[in-house]
C-alpha atoms as a PDB file:
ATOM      1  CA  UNK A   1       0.000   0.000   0.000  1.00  0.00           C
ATOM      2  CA  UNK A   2       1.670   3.548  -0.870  1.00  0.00           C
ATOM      3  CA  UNK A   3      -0.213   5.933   1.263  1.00  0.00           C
ATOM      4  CA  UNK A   4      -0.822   9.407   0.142  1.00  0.00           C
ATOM      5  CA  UNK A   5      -0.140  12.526   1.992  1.00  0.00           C
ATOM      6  CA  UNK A   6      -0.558  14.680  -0.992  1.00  0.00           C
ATOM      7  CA  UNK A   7      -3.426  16.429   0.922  1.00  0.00           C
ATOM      8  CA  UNK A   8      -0.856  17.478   3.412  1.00  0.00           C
ATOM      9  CA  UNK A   9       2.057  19.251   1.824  1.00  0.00           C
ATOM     10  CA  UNK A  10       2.771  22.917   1.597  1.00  0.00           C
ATOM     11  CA  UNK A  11       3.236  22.377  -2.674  1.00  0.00           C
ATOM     12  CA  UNK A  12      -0.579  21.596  -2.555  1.00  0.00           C
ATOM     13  CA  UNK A  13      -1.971  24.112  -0.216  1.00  0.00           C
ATOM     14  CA  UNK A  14      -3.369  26.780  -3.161  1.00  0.00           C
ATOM     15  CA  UNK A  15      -4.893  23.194  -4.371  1.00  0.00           C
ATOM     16  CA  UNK A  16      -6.508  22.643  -0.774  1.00  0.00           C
ATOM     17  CA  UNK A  17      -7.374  26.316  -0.370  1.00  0.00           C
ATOM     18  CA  UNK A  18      -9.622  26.211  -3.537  1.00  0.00           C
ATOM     19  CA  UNK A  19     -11.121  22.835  -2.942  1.00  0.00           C
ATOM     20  CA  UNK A  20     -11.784  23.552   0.773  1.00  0.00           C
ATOM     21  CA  UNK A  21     -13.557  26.510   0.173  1.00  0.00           C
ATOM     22  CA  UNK A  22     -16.507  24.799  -1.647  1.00  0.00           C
ATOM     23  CA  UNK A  23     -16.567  21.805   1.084  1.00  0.00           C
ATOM     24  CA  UNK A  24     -19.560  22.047   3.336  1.00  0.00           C
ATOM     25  CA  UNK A  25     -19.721  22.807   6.819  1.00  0.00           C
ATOM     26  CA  UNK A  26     -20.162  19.170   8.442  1.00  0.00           C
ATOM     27  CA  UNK A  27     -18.946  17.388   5.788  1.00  0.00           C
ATOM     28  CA  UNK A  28     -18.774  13.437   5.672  1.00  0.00           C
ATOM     29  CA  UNK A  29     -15.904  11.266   4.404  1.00  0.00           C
ATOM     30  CA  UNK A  30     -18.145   7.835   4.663  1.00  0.00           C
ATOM     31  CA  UNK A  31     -15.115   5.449   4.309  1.00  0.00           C
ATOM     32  CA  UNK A  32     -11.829   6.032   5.150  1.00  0.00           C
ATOM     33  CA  UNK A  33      -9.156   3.338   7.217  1.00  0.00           C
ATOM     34  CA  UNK A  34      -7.361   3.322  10.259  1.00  0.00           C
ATOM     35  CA  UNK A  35      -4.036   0.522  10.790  1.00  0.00           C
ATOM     36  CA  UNK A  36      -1.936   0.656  13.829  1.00  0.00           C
ATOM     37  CA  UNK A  37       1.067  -1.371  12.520  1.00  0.00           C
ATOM     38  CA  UNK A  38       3.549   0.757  13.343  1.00  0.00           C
ATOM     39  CA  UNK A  39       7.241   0.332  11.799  1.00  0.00           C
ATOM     40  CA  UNK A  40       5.185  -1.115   8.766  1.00  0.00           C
ATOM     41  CA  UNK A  41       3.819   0.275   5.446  1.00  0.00           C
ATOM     42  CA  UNK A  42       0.105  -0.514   6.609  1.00  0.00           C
ATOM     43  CA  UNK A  43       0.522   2.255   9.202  1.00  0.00           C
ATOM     44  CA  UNK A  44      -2.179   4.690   9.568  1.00  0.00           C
ATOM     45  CA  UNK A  45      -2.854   5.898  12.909  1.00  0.00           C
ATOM     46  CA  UNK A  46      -5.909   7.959  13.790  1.00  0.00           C
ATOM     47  CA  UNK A  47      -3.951  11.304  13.596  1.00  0.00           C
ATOM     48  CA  UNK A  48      -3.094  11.281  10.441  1.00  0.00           C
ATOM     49  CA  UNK A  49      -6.114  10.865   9.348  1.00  0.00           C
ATOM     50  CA  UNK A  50      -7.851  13.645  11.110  1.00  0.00           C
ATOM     51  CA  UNK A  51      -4.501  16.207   9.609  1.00  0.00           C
ATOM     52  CA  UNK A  52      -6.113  14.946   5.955  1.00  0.00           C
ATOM     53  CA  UNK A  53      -9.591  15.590   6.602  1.00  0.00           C
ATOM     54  CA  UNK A  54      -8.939  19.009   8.745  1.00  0.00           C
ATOM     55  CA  UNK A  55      -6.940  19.884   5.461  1.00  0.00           C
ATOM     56  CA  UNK A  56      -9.786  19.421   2.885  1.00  0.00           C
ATOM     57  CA  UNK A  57     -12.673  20.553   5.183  1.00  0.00           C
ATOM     58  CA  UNK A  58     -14.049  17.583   6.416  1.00  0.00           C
ATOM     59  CA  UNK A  59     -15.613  17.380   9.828  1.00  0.00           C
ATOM     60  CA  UNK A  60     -17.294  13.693  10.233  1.00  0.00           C
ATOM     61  CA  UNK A  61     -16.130  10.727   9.236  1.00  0.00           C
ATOM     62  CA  UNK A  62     -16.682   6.738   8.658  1.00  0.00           C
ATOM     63  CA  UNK A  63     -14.488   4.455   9.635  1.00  0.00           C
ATOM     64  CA  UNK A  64     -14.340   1.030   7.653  1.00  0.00           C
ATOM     65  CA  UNK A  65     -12.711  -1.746   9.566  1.00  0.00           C
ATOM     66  CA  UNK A  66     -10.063  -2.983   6.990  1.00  0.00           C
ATOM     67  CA  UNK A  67      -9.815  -6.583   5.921  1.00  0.00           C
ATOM     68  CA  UNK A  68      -6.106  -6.231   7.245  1.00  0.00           C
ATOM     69  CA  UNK A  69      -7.881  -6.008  10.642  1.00  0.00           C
ATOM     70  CA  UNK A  70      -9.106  -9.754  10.185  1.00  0.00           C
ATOM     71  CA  UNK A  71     -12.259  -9.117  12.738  1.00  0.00           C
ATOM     72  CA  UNK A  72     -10.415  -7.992  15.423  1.00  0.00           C
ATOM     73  CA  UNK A  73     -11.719  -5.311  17.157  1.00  0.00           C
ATOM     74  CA  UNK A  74      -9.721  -3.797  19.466  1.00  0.00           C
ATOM     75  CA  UNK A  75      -7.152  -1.580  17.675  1.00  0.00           C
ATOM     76  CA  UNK A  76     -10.646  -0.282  15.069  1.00  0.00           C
ATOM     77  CA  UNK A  77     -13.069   0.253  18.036  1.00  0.00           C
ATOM     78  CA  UNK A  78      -9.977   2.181  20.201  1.00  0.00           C
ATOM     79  CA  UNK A  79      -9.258   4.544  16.810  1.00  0.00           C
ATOM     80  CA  UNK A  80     -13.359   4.436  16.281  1.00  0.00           C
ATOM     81  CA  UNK A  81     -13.788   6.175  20.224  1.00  0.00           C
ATOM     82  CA  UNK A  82     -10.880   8.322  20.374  1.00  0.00           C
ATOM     83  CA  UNK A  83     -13.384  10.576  17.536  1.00  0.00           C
ATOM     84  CA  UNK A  84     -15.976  11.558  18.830  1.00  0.00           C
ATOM     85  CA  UNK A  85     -17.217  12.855  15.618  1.00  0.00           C
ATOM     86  CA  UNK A  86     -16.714   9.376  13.912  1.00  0.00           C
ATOM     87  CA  UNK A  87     -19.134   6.331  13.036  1.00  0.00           C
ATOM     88  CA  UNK A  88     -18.083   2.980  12.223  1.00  0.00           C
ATOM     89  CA  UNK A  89     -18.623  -0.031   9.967  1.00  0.00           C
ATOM     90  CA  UNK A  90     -17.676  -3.467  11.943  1.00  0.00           C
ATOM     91  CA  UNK A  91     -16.589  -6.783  10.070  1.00  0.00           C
ATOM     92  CA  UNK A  92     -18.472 -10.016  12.355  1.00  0.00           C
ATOM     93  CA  UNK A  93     -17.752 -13.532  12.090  1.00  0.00           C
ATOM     94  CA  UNK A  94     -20.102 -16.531  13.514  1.00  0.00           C
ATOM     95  CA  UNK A  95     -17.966 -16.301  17.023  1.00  0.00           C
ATOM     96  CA  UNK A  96     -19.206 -12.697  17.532  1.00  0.00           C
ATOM     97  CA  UNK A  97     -21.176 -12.296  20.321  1.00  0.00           C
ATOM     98  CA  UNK A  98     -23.840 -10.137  21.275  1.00  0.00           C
ATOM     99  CA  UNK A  99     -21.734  -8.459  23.667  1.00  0.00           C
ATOM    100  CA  UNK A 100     -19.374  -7.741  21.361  1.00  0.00           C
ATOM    101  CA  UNK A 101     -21.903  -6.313  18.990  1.00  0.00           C
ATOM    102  CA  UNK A 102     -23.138  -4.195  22.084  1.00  0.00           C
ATOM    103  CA  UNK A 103     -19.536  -2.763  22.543  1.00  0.00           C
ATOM    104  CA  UNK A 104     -19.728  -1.829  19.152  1.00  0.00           C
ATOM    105  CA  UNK A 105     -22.611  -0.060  19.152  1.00  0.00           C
ATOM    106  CA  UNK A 106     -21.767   2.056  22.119  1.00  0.00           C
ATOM    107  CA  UNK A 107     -18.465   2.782  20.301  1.00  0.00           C
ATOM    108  CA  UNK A 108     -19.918   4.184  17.341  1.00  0.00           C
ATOM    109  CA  UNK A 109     -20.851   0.901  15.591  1.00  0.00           C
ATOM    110  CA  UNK A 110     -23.343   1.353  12.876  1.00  0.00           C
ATOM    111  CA  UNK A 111     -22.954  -1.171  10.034  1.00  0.00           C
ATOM    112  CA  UNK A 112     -21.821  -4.060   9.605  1.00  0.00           C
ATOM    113  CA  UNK A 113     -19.662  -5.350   6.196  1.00  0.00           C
ATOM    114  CA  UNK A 114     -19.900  -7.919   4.149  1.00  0.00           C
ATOM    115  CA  UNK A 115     -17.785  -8.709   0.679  1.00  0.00           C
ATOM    116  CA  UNK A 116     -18.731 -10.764  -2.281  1.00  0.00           C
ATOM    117  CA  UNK A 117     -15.746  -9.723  -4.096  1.00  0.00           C
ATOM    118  CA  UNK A 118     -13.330 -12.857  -6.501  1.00  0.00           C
ATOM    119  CA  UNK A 119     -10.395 -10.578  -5.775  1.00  0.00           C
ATOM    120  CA  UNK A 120     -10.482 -10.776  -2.015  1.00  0.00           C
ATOM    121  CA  UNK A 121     -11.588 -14.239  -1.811  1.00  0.00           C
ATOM    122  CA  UNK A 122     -13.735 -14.146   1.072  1.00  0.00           C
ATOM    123  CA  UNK A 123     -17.250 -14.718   0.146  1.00  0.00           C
ATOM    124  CA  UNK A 124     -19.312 -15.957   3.251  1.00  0.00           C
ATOM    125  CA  UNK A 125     -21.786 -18.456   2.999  1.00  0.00           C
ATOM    126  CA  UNK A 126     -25.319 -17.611   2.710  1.00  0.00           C
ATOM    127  CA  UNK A 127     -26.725 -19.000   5.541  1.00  0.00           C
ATOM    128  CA  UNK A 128     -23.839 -16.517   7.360  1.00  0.00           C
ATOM    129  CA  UNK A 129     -24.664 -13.813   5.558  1.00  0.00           C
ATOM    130  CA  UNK A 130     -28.632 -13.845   6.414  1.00  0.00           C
ATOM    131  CA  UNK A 131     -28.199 -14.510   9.972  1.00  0.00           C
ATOM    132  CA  UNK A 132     -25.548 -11.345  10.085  1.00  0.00           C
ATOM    133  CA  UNK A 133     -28.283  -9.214   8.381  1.00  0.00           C
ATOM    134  CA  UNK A 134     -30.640 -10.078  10.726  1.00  0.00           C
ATOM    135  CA  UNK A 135     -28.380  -9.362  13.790  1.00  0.00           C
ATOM    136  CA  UNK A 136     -27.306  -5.831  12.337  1.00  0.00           C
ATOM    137  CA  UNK A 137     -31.462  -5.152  11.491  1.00  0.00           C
ATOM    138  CA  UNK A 138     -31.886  -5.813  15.234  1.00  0.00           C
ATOM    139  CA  UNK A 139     -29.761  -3.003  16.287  1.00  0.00           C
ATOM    140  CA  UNK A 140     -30.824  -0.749  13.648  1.00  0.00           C
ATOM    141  CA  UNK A 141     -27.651  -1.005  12.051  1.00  0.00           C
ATOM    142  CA  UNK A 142     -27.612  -0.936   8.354  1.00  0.00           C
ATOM    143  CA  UNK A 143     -25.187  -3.085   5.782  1.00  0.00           C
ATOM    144  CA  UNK A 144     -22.559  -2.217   3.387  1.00  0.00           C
ATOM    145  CA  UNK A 145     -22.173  -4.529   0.630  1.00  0.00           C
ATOM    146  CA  UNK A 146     -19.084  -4.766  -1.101  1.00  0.00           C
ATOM    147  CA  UNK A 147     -20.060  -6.089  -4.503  1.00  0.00           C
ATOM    148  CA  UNK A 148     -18.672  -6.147  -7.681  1.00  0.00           C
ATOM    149  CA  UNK A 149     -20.913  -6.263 -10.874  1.00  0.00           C
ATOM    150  CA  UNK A 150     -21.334  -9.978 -11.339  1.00  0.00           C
ATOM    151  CA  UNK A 151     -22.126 -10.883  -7.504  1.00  0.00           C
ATOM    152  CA  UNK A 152     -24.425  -7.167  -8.040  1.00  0.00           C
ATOM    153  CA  UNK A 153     -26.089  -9.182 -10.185  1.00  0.00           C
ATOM    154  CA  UNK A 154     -25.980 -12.773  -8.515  1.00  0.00           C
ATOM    155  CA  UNK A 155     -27.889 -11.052  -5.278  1.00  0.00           C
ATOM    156  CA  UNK A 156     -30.139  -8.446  -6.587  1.00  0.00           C
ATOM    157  CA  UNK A 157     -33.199 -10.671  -6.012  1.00  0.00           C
ATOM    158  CA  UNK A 158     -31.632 -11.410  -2.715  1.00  0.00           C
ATOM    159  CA  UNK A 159     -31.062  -7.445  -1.741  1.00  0.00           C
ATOM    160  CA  UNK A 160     -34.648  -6.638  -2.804  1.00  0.00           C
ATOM    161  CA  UNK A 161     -35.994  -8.188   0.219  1.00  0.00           C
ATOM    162  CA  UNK A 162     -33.247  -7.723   2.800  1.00  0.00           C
ATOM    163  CA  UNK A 163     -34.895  -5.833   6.190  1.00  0.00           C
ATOM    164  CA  UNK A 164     -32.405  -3.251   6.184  1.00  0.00           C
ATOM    165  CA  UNK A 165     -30.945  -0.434   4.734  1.00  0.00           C
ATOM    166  CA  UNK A 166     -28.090  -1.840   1.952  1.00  0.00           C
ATOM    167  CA  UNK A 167     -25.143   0.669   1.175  1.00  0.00           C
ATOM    168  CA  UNK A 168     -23.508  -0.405  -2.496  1.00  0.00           C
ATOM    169  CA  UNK A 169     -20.338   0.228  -1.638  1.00  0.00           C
ATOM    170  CA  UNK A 170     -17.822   1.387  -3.987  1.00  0.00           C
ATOM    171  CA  UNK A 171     -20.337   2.118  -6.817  1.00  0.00           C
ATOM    172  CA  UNK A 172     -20.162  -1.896  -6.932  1.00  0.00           C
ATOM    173  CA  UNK A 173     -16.249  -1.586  -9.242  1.00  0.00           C
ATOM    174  CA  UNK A 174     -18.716  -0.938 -12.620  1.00  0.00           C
ATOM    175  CA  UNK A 175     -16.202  -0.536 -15.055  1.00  0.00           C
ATOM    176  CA  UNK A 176     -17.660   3.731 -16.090  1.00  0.00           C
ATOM    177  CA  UNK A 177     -15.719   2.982 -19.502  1.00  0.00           C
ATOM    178  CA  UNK A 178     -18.322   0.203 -20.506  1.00  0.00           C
ATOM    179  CA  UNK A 179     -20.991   2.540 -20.381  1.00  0.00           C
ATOM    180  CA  UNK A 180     -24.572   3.028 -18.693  1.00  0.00           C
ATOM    181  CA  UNK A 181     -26.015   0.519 -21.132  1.00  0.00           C
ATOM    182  CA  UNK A 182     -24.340  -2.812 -19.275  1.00  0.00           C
ATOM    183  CA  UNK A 183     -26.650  -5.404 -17.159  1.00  0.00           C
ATOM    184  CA  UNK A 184     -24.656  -4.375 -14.084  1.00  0.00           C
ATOM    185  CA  UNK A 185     -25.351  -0.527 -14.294  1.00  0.00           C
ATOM    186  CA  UNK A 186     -29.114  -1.053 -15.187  1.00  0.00           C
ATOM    187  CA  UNK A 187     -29.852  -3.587 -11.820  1.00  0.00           C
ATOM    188  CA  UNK A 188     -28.004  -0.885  -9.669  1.00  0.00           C
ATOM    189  CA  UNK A 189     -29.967   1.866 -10.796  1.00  0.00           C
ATOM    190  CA  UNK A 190     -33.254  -0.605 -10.449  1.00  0.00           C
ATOM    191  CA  UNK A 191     -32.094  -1.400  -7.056  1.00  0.00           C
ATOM    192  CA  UNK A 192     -30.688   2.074  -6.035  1.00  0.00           C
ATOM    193  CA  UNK A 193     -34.878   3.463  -6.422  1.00  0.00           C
ATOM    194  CA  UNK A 194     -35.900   1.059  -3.637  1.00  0.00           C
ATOM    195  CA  UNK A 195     -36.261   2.743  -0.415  1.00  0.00           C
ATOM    196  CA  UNK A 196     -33.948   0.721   1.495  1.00  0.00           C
ATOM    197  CA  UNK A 197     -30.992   0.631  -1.255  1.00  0.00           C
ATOM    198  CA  UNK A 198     -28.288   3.592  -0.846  1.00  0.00           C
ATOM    199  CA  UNK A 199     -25.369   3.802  -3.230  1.00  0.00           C
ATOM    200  CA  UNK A 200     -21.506   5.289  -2.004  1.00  0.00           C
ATOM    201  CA  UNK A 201     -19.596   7.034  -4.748  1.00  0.00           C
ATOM    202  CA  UNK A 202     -15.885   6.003  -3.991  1.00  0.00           C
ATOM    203  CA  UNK A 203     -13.263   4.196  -5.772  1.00  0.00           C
ATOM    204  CA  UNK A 204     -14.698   5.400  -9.484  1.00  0.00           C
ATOM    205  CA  UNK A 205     -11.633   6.393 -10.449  1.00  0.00           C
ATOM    206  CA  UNK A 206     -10.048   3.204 -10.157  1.00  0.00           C
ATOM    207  CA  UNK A 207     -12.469   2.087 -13.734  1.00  0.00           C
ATOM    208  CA  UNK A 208     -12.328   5.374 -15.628  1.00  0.00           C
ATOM    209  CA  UNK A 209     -10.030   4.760 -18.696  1.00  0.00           C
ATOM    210  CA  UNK A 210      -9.590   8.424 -18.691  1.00  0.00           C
ATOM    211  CA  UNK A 211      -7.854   8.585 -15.570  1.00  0.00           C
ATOM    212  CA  UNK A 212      -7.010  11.834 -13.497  1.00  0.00           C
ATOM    213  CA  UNK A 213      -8.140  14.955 -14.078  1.00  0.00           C
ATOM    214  CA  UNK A 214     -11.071  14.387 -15.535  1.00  0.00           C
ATOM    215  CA  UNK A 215     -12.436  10.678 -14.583  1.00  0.00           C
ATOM    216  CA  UNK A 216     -15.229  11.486 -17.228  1.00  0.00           C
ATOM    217  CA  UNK A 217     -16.380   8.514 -17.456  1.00  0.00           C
ATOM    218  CA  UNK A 218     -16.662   8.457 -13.765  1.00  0.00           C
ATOM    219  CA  UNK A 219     -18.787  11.489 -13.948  1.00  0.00           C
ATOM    220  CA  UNK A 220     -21.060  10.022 -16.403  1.00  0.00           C
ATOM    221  CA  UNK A 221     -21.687   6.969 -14.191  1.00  0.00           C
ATOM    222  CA  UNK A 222     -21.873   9.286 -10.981  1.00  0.00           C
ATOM    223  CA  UNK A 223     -24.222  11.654 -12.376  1.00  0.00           C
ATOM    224  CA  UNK A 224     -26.911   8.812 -13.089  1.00  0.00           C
ATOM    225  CA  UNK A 225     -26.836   7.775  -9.973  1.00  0.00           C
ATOM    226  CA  UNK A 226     -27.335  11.300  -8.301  1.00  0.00           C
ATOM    227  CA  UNK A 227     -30.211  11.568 -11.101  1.00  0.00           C
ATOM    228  CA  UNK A 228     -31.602   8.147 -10.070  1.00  0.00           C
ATOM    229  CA  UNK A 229     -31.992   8.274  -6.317  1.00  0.00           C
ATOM    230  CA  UNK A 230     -30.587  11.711  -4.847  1.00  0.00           C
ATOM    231  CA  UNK A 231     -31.566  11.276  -1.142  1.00  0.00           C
ATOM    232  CA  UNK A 232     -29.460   8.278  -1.144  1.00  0.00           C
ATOM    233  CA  UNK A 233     -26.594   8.758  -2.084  1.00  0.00           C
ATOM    234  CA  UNK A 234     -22.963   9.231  -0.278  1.00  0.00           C
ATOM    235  CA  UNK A 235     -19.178   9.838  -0.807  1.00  0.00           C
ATOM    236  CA  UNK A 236     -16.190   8.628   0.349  1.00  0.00           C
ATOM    237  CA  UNK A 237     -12.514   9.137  -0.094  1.00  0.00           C
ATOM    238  CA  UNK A 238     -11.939   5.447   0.839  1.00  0.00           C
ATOM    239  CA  UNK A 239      -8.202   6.657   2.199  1.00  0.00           C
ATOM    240  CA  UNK A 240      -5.302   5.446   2.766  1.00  0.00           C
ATOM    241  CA  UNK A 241      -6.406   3.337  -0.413  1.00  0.00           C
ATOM    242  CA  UNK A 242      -5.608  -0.223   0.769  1.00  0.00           C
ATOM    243  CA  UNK A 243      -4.502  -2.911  -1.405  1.00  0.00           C
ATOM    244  CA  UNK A 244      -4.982  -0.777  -4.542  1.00  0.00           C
ATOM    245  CA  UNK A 245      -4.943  -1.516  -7.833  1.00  0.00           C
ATOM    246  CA  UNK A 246      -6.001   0.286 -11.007  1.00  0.00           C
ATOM    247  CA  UNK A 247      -7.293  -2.928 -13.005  1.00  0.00           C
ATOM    248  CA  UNK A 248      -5.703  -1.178 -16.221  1.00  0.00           C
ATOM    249  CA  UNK A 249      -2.666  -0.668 -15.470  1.00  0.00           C
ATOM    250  CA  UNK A 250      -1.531  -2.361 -11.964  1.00  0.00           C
ATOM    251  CA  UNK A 251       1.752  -0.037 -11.410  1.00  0.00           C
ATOM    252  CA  UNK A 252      -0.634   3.198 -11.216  1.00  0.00           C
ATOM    253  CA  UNK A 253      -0.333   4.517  -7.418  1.00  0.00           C
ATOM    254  CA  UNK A 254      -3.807   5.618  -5.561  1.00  0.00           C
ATOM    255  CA  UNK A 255      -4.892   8.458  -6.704  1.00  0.00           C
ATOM    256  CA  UNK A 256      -4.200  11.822  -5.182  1.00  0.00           C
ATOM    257  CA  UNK A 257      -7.139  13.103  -2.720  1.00  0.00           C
ATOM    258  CA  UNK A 258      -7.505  16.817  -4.682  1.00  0.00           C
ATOM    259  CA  UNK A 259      -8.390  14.613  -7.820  1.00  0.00           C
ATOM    260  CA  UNK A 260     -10.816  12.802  -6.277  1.00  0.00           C
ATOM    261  CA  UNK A 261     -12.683  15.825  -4.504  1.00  0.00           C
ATOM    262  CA  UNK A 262     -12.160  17.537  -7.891  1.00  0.00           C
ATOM    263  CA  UNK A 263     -14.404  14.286  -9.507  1.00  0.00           C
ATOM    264  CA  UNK A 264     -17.144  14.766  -7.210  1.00  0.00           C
ATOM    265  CA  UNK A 265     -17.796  18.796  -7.631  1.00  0.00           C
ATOM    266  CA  UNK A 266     -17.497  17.340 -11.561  1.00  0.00           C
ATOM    267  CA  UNK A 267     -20.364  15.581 -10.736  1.00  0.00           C
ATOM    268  CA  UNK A 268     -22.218  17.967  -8.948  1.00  0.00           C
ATOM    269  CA  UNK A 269     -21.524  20.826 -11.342  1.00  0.00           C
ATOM    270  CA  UNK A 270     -22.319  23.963 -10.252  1.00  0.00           C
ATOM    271  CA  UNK A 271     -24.949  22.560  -7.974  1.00  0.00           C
ATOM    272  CA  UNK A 272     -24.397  23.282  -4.108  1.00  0.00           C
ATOM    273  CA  UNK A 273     -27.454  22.157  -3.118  1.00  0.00           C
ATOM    274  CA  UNK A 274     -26.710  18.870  -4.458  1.00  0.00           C
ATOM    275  CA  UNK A 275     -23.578  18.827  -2.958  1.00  0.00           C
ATOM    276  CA  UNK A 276     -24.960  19.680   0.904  1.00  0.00           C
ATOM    277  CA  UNK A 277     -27.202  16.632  -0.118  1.00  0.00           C
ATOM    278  CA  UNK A 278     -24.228  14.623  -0.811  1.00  0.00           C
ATOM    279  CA  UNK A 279     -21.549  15.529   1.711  1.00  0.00           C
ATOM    280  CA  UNK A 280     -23.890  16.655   4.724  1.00  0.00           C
ATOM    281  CA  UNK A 281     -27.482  15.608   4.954  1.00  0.00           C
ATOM    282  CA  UNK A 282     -27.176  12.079   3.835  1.00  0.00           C
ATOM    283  CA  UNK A 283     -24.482  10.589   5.424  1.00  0.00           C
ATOM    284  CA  UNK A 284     -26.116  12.528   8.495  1.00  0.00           C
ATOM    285  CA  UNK A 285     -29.481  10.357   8.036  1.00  0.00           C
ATOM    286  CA  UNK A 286     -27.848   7.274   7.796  1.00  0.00           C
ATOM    287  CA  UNK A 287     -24.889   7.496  10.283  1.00  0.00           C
ATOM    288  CA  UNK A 288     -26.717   9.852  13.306  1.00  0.00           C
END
């Protein structure tokens, strides 16, 4: 993982100026990591994290316990209380007990994670994966499914009648250069009008052929969503970028954090009402 602190030197501060300026007041970054492996390149600690978000106007935050992590909670629920102004987003296993869960919550705990995802190789079973939903609905949590377009597709029937509110996370990896037209963009959009079925804009840069600046096929994609479902809709830097890989050319390093803040007002135009929506009142809904 190469983390980047582009956010954070002086050479970028005109950058940060500009883009700060048109960042709400309360704004939410809805996924972001935390590692305490010190001496190691996985290192993120809390701090430096709140020094990149205090630099591009961000006030609230997400935290998304990482798959490095495993599901062990104690170094994400210590980073998750030592913010007050943070939520969090919990990976379970079967041996997770209720208390555990109730630690959570009191934490900041308010979704749980799950990942259908070939690359990561961690698909739970079914039977897992319903009782999980059912233990989250309890608490009023909500879930975060990490999908990519053919598992989208595999549990769309499935995520129709799920009891709680589903974030797609990471735009489920669509490929933006394939167009709006594809089977995968069609069910999310289908999916994203239910009222239970929210949809995080993150990691679209990773599948725009353009690349930085200009992501525009990103901002296609992006845009029909916003179009499609606007009160249900978030954004996320998903920082420090872990394990990333641009799937068209695997040597690319993450992206820089100006670009990415740069995509989103390219997908909200000129529009700060949209943009409030986006950074400020839904996150708000679904995390307070």
């Amino acid at each position: 993982m190469n983390v980047n602190l582009d956010v954070i030197p002086s050479e970028k501060s005109n950058t940060i100026d500009v883009l700060r300026a048109r960042m709400p007041a309360g704004a939410w970054d809805t996924h972001f990591h935390t590692h305490n492996a010190p001496g190691t390149l996985h290192h993120m600690p809390a701090d430096t994290v709140r020094v990149m978000h205090r630099s591009i106007g961000i006030q609230r935050g997400v935290m998304v316990q990482s798959t490095l992590h495993g599901a062990k909670e104690e170094h994400f629920l210590a980073d998750l209380k030592s913010v007050p102004q943070w939520r969090g987003v919990a990976l379970i296993t079967e041996r997770t007990t209720d208390a555990q869960l109730d630690r959570m919550h009191e934490a900041g705990v308010r979704a749980i994670r799950m990942t259908f995802v070939g690359f990561l190789n961690r698909n739970p079973s079914m039977d897992f994966f319903h009782h999980a939903v059912q233990r989250a609905a309890e608490r009023g949590w909500h879930l975060l499914l990490h999908l990519e377009p053919e598992s989208l597709l595999e549990l769309s029937d499935t995520i129709v009648d799920l009891p709680l509110c589903v974030v797609i996370d990471h735009c489920a990896h669509i490929d933006s250069g394939k167009g709006l037209e594809q089977p995968a963009v069609r069910r999310l959009l289908e999916l994203h009008r239910l009222a239970h079925c929210w949809v995080k804009l993150s990691s679209l840069d990773r599948w725009a052929p353009s690349g930085a600046p200009s992501y525009s096929e990103a901002v296609v994609l992006a845009q029909a969503v916003l179009r499609n479902a606007p009160k249900r809709v978030i954004w996320a830097t998903d920082w420090p970028h872990v394990m990333y890989k641009n799937p068209r050319n695997p040597v690319d390093p993450p992206p820089h954090i100006p670009d990415l803040i740069q995509l989103l007002f390219n997908v909200v135009e000129d529009d700060d009402t949209l943009l409030q929506r986006v950074l400020v009142e839904n996150p708000a809904r679904l995390y307070e």
